[in-house]
Protein backbone atom coordinates (compact mmCIF):
# COMPACT_ATOMS: atom_id res chain seq x y z
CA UNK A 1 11.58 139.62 102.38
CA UNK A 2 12.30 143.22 103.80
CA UNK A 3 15.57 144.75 104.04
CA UNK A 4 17.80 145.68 106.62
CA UNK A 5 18.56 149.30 108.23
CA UNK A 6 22.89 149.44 108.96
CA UNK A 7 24.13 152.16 111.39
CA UNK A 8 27.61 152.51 112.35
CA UNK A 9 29.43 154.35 115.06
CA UNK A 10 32.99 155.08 116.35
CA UNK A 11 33.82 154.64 119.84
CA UNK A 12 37.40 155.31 121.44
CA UNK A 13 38.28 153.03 124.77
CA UNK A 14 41.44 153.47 126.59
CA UNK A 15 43.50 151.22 127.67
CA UNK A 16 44.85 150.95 130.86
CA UNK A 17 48.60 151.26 129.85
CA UNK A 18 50.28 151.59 126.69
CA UNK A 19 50.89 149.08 124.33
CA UNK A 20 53.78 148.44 121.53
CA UNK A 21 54.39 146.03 119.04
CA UNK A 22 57.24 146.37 116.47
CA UNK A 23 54.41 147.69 113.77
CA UNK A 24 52.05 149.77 116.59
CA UNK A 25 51.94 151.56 119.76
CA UNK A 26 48.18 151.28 121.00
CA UNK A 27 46.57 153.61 123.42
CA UNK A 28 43.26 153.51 122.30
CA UNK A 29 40.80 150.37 121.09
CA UNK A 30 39.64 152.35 118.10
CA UNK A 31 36.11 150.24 117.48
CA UNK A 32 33.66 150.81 114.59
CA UNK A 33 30.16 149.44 116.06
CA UNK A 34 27.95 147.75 113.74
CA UNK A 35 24.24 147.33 113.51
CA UNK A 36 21.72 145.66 111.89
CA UNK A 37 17.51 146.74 112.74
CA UNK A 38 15.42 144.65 110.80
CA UNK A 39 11.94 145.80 110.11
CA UNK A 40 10.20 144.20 113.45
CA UNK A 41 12.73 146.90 115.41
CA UNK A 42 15.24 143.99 116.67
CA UNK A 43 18.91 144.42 115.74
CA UNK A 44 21.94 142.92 116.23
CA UNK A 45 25.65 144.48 116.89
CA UNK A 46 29.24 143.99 115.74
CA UNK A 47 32.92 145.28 116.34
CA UNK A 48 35.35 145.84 114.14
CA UNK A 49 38.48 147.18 115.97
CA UNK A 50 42.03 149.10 114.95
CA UNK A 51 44.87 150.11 116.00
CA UNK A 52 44.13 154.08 114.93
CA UNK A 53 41.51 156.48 114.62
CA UNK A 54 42.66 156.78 111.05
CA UNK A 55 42.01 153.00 110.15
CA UNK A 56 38.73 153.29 111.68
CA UNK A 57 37.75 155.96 109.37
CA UNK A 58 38.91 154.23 105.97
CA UNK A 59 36.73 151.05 107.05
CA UNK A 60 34.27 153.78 107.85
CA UNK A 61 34.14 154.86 103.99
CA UNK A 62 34.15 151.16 103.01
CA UNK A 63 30.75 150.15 105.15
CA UNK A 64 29.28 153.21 103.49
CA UNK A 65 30.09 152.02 99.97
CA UNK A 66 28.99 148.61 100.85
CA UNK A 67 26.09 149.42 102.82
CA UNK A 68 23.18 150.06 100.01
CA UNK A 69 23.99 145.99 98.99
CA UNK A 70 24.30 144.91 102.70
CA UNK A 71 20.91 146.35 103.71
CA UNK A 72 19.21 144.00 101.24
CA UNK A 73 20.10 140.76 102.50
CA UNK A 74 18.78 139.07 106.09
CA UNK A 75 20.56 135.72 105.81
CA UNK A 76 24.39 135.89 106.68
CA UNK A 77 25.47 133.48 103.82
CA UNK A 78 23.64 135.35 101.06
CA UNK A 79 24.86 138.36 102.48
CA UNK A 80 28.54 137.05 102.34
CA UNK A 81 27.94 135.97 98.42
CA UNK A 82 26.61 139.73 97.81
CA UNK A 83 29.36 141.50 99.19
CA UNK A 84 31.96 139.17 97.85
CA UNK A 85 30.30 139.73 93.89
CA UNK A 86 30.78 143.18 94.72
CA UNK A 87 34.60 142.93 96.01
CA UNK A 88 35.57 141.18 93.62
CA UNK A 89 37.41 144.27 91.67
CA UNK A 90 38.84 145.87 94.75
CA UNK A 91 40.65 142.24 95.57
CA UNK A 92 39.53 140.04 98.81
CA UNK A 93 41.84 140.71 101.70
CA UNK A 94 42.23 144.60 102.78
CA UNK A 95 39.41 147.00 104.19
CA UNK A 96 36.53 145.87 101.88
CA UNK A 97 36.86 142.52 103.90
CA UNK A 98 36.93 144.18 107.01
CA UNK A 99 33.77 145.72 106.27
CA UNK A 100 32.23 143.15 104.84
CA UNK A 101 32.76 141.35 108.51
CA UNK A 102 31.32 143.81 110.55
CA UNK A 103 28.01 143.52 108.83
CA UNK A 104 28.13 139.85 109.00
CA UNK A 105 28.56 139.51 112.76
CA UNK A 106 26.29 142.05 113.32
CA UNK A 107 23.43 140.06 111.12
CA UNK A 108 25.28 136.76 112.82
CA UNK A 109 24.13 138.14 116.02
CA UNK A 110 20.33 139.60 114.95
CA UNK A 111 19.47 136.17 113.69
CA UNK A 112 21.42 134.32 116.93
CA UNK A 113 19.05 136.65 118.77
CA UNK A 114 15.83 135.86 117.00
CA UNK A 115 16.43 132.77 117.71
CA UNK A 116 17.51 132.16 120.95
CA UNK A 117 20.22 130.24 120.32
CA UNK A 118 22.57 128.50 117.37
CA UNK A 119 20.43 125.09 117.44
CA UNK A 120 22.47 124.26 114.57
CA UNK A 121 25.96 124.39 116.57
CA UNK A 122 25.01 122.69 120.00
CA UNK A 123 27.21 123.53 122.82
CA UNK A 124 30.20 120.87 123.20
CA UNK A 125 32.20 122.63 126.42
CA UNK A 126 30.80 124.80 128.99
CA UNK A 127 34.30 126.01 129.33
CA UNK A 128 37.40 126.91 127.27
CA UNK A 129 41.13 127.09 128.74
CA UNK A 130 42.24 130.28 128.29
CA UNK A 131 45.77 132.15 127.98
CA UNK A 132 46.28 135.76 129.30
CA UNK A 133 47.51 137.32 126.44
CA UNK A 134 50.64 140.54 127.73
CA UNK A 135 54.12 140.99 128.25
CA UNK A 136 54.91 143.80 125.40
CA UNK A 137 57.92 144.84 124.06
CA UNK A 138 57.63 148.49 126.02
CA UNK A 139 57.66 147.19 129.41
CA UNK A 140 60.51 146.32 131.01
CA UNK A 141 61.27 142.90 132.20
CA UNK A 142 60.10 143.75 135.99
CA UNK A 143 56.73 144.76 134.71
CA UNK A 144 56.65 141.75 133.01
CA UNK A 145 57.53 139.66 135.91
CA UNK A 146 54.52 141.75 138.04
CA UNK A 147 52.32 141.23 135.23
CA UNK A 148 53.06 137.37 135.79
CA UNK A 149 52.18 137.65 139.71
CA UNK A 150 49.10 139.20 139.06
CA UNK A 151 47.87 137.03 136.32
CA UNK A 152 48.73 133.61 138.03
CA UNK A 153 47.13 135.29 141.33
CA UNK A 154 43.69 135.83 138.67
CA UNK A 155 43.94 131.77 138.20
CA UNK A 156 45.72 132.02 134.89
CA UNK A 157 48.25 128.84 133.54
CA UNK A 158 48.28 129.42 130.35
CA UNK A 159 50.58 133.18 128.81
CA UNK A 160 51.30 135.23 125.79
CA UNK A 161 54.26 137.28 125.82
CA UNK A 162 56.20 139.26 122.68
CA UNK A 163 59.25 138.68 121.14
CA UNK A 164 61.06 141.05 119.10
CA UNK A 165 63.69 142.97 120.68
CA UNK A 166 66.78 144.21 119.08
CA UNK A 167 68.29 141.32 119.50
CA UNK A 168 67.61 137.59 120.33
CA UNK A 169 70.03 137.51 123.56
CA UNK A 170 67.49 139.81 125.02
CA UNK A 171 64.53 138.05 123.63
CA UNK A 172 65.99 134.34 125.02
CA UNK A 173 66.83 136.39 128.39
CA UNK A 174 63.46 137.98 129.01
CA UNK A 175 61.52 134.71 127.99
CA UNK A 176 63.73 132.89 130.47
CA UNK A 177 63.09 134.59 133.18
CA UNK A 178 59.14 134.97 132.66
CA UNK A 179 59.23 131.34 132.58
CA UNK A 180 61.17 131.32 135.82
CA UNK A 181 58.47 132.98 137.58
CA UNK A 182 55.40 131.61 135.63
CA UNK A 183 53.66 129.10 137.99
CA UNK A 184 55.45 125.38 137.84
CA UNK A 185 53.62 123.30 134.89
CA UNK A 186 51.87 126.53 132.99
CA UNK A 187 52.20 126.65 128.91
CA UNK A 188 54.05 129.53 127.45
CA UNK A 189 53.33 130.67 123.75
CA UNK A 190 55.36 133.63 122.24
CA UNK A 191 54.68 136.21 119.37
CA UNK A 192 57.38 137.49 116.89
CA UNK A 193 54.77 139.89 115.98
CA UNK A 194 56.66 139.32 111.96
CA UNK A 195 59.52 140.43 113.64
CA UNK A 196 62.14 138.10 112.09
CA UNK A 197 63.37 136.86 108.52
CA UNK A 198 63.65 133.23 108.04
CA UNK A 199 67.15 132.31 108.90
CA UNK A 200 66.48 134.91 112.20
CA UNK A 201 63.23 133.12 112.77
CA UNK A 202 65.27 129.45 113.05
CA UNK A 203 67.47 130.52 114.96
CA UNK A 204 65.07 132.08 117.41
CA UNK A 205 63.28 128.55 117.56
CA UNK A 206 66.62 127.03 118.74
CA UNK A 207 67.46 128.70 121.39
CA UNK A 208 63.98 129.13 122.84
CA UNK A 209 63.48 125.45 122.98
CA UNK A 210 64.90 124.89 126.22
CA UNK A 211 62.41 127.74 127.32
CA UNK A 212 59.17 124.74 126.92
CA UNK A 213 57.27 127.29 124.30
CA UNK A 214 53.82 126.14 123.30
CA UNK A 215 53.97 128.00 120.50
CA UNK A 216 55.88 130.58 118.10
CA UNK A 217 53.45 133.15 116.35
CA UNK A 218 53.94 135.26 113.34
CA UNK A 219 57.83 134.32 113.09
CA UNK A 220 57.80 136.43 109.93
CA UNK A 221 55.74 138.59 108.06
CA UNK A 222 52.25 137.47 107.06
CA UNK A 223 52.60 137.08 103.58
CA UNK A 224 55.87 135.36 103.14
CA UNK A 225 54.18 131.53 102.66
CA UNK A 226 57.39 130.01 101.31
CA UNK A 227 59.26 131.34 104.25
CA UNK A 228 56.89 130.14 106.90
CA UNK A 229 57.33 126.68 105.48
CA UNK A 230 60.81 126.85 105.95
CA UNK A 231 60.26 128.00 109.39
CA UNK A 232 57.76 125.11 110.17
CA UNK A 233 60.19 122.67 108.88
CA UNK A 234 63.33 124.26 110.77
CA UNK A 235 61.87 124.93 114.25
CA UNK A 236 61.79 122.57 117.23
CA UNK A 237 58.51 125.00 118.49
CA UNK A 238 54.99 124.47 117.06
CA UNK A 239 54.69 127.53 114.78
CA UNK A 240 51.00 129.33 114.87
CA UNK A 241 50.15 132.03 112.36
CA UNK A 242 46.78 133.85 110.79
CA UNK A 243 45.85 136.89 112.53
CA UNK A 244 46.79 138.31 109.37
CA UNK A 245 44.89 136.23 106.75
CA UNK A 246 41.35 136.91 105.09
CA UNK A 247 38.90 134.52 104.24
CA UNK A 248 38.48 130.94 103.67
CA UNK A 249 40.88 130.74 101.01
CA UNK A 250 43.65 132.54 102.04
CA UNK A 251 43.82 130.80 105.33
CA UNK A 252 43.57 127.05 102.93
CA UNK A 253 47.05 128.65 101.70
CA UNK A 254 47.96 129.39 104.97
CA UNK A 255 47.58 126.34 106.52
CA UNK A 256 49.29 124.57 103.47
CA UNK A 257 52.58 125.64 104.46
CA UNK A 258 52.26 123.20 107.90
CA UNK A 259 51.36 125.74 110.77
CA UNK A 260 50.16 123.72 113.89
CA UNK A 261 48.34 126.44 115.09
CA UNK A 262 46.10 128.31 112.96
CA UNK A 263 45.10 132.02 114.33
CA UNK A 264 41.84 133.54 112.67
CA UNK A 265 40.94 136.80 113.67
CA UNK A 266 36.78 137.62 112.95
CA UNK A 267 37.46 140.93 111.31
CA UNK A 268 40.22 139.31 108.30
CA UNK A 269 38.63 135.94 108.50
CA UNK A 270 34.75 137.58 106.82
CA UNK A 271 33.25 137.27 109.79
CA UNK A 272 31.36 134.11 111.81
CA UNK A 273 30.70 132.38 108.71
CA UNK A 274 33.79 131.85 107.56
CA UNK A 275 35.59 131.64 110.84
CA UNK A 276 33.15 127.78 110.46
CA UNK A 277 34.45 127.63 107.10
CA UNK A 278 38.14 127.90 108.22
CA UNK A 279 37.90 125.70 111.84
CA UNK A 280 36.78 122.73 108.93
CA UNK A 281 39.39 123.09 106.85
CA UNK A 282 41.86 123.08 109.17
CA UNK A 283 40.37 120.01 111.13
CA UNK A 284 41.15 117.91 108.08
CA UNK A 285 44.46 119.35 107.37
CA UNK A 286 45.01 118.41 111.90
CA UNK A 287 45.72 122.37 112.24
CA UNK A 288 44.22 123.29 115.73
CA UNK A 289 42.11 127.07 114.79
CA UNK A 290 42.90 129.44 117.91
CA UNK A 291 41.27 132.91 117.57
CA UNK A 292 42.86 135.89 117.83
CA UNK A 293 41.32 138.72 120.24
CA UNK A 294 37.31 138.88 119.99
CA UNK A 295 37.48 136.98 123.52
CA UNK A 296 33.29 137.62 123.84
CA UNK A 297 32.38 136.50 120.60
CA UNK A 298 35.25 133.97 120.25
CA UNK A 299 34.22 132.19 123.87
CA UNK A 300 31.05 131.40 122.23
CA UNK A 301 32.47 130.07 119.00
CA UNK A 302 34.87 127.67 120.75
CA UNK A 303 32.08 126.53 122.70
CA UNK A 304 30.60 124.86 120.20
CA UNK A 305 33.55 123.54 118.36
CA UNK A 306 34.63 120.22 117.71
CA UNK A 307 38.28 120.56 118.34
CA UNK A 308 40.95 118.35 120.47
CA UNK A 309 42.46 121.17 122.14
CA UNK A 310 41.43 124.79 122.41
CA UNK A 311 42.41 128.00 123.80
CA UNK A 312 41.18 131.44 124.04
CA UNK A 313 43.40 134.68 123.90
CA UNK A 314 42.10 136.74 126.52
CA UNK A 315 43.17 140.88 126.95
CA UNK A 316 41.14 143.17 128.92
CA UNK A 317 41.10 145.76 126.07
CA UNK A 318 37.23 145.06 125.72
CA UNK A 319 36.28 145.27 129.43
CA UNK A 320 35.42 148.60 129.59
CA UNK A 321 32.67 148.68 126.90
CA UNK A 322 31.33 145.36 127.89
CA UNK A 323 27.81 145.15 130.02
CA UNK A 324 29.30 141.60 131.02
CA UNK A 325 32.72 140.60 132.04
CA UNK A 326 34.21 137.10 131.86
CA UNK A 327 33.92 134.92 134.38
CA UNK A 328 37.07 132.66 134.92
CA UNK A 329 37.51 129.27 137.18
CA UNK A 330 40.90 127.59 137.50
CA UNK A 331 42.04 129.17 134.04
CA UNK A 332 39.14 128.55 132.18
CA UNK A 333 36.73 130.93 130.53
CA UNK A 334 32.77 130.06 131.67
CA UNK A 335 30.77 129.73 128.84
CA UNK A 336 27.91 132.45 129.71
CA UNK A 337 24.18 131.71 128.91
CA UNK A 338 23.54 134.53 126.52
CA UNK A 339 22.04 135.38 123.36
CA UNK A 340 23.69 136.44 120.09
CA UNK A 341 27.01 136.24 119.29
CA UNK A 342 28.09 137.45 122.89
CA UNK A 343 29.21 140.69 121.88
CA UNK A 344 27.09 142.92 124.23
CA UNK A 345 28.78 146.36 124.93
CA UNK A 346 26.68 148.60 127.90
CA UNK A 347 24.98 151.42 126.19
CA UNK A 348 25.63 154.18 128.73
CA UNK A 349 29.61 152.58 127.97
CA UNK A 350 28.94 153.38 124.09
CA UNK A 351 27.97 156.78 124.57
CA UNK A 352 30.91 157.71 127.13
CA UNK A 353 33.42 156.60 124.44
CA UNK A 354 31.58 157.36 121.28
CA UNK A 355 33.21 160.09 118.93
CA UNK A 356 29.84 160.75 117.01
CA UNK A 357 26.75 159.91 116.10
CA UNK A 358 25.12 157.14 115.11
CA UNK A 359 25.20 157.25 111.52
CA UNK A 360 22.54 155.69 109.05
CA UNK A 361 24.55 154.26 106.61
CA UNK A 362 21.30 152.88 104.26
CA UNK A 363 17.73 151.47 105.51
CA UNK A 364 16.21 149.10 102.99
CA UNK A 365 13.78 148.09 105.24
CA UNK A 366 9.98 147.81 103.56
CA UNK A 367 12.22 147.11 100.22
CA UNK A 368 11.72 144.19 98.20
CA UNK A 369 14.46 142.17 98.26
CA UNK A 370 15.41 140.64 94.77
C-alpha cells in the first residue's frame, strides 16, 4: 500500500467584530489547513483552528514531528492506532492530539471523497435544528439585543449567549432581557465559558431558572470532574460540557459525572473517528453529543446520527474561507449533497488569508507501508 504526502498551511480570517471570552479575545480564526495527496494525486483537507497565531504555530511543530508516521498510513483507524503508540509518552490530551486530528479529518475526507459517500453511515435527517451561537461578554446588552433582531429576522429559534460577568446580577439581568426579546417559544442555552466555582455555579443555576435555559455550558473549569457532578446534581438547568475534553476516554469520564449534554469539539475529540466513538458512548449513558463549532463538517456528522434530539452550533467565523455557505430553512441547517467531510474552503479564499506557503511536511508516497 503506498503512503501518503501531508502539507500544511496557516491561514488568518478575520472576523467581522471582536470577540471575548473570560480566557480570549479573538480577532482572527487562526486555522492550520491540513492535507492529505495520496499517490493517484487526490487529497483530502482538514482544519484545525485557534484562538492565536502562537497556538497555531506549536500545533505547527507537532504535525511536523508526527508527520513521517502519519504519511504511512491510508486508513483513518490505523492511522489513529499509529499516532496514539507514538503519543503515548507526551500524554493524550494537549497539542499532540490536536495534531493527530487534523490528519485524521483530512484522510476522513480523502477516503469520503474516493468514495463518494459514507455508505457505511446512511443519511438519517436531511436537516439539523440549529442554534446561532453570539452574545459575548464585550458587547453591551443593546448589541446583544440587535444581534437578537437580526438573527430571528435570519429564521433562527434556537441561541447561545455568554455568561460570565463580574457578577451574577448582571449575568441574570442581561439573560433576562435577551430572553425578553428572543422570539416567543425559542430555546435559550448559556455558556459560563469555566467562569464559575461550584458553589458560584449553583447559584447561577437558581436564579437563571426562571429565565427557561436549555442548557448551562462549561459552569466550571474543564477539568474539575468532581465539581461538575456537584453542579449536575445542584442545578435546576441541564448542564452541557466537553469542548474541552480529548478522546474517547476522557469524554467516558466526562460523561460519568451526569452531563445531559455532551459537547465534542473535532480538534480535542481525535478527529471523525472518535467523535463516532464518543456519540456511542454517550447514547448508552442517554447523554445527547452536541458539537462544538466545525458547523461544515459537524452538519454532515449529525446527519447521519442516530440521536433523539440534535442541534448544531452555528458562527459565521468560517464563512469567509468557505466555497459554500449554509443554507438555512425555518431554523434548520440543509443537509448539502457534497462529498467528503464537507469541509471545502475556496482556494482563491486560502491564498488571500494564507500567511505562507504550503509546506511539505513528509511524502511517503511510492513507500512500502509496513
Amino acid at each position: 500500500m503506498s503512503g501518503m504526502r501531508l502539507r500544511a498551511r496557516p491561514l488568518a480570517v478575520p472576523f467581522s467584530r471582536t470577540i471575548a471570552s473570560p480566557i480570549y479575545r479573538f480577532t482572527h480564526l487562526f486555522t492550520l489547513l491540513c492535507e492529505t495527496e495520496d499517490e493517484s494525486g487526490a487529497t483530502g483537507l482538514a482544519a484545525l483552528w485557534f484562538p492565536s497565531e502562537a497556538q497555531a504555530k506549536v500545533v505547527l511543530e507537532a504535525l511536523r514531528y508526527l508527520a513521517p508516521i502519519a504519511a504511512e498510513y491510508a486508513e483513518p483507524s490505523e492511522l489513529t492506532r499509529a499516532l496514539r503508540r507514538e503519543m503515548n509518552f507526551l500524554g493524550y490530551k494537549g497539542v499532540t492530539v490536536i495534531a493527530m486530528s487534523g490528519f485524521e479529518m483530512a484522510l476522513h475526507d480523502l477516503c469520503l471523497r474516493r468514495s463518494a459517500g459514507d455508505t457505511t453511515r446512511p443519511l438519517v435527517d436531511a436537516t439539523i435544528p440549529a442554534y446561532w451561537s453570539g452574545y459575548f461578554l464585550n458587547e453591551s446588552l443593546d448589541v446583544w439585543l440587535a444581534e437578537a433582531e437580526i438573527a430571528a429576522d435570519l429564521g433562527f429559534r434556537a441561541f447561545k449567549a455568554r455568561a460570565g460577568r463580574p457578577t451574577l446580577a448582571e449575568d441574570v439581568h442581561r439573560l433576562s432581557r435577551l430572553r425578553e426579546a428572543l422570539p416567543p417559544g425559542s430555546s435559550l442555552m448559556v455558556d459560563a465559558h469555566q467562569a464559575w466555582d461550584v458553589e458560584t455555579a449553583i447559584e447561577a443555576s437558581r436564579l437563571l431558572e426562571p429565565v427557561d435555559i436549555k442548557w448551562l455550558e462549561d459552569p466550571v473549569i474543564h477539568n474539575d470532574y468532581a465539581g461538575l457532578s456537584q453542579v449536575v446534581d445542584g442545578s435546576p438547568i441541564p448542564i452541557a460540557a466537553g469542548e474541552n475534553e480529548y478522546l474517547h476516554e476522557g469524554f467516558e469520564q466526562l460523561i460519568h459525572t451526569g452531563v445531559r449534554y455532551v459537547l465534542v469539539d473535532l480538534e480535542r475529540a481525535g478527529g471523525i473517528g472518535e467523535w463516532w466513538e464518543i456519540s456511542e458512548f454517550a447514547r448508552e449513558h442517554q447523554a445527547i453529543v452536541t458539537p462544538h463549532l466545525y458547523p461544515h463538517v459537524t452538519l454532515t456528522l449529525l446527519s447521519r446520527l442516530r440521536q433523539e434530539e440534535k442541534w448544531l452550533e452555528y458562527v459565521d467565523w468560517w464563512n469567509p474561507l468557505m466555497s459554500r455557505a449554509i443554507e438555512f430553512v425555518d431554523g434548520c441547517a440543509v443537509v448539502p449533497d457534497t462529498r467528503g467531510t464537507g469541509f471545502d474552503p475556496d482556494p482563491e479564499a486560502v491564498e488571500r488569508f494564507a500567511l505562507a506557503n504550503w509546506e511539505v511536511l513528509h511524502d511517503a508516497r511510492g513507500q512500502h507501508v509496513h
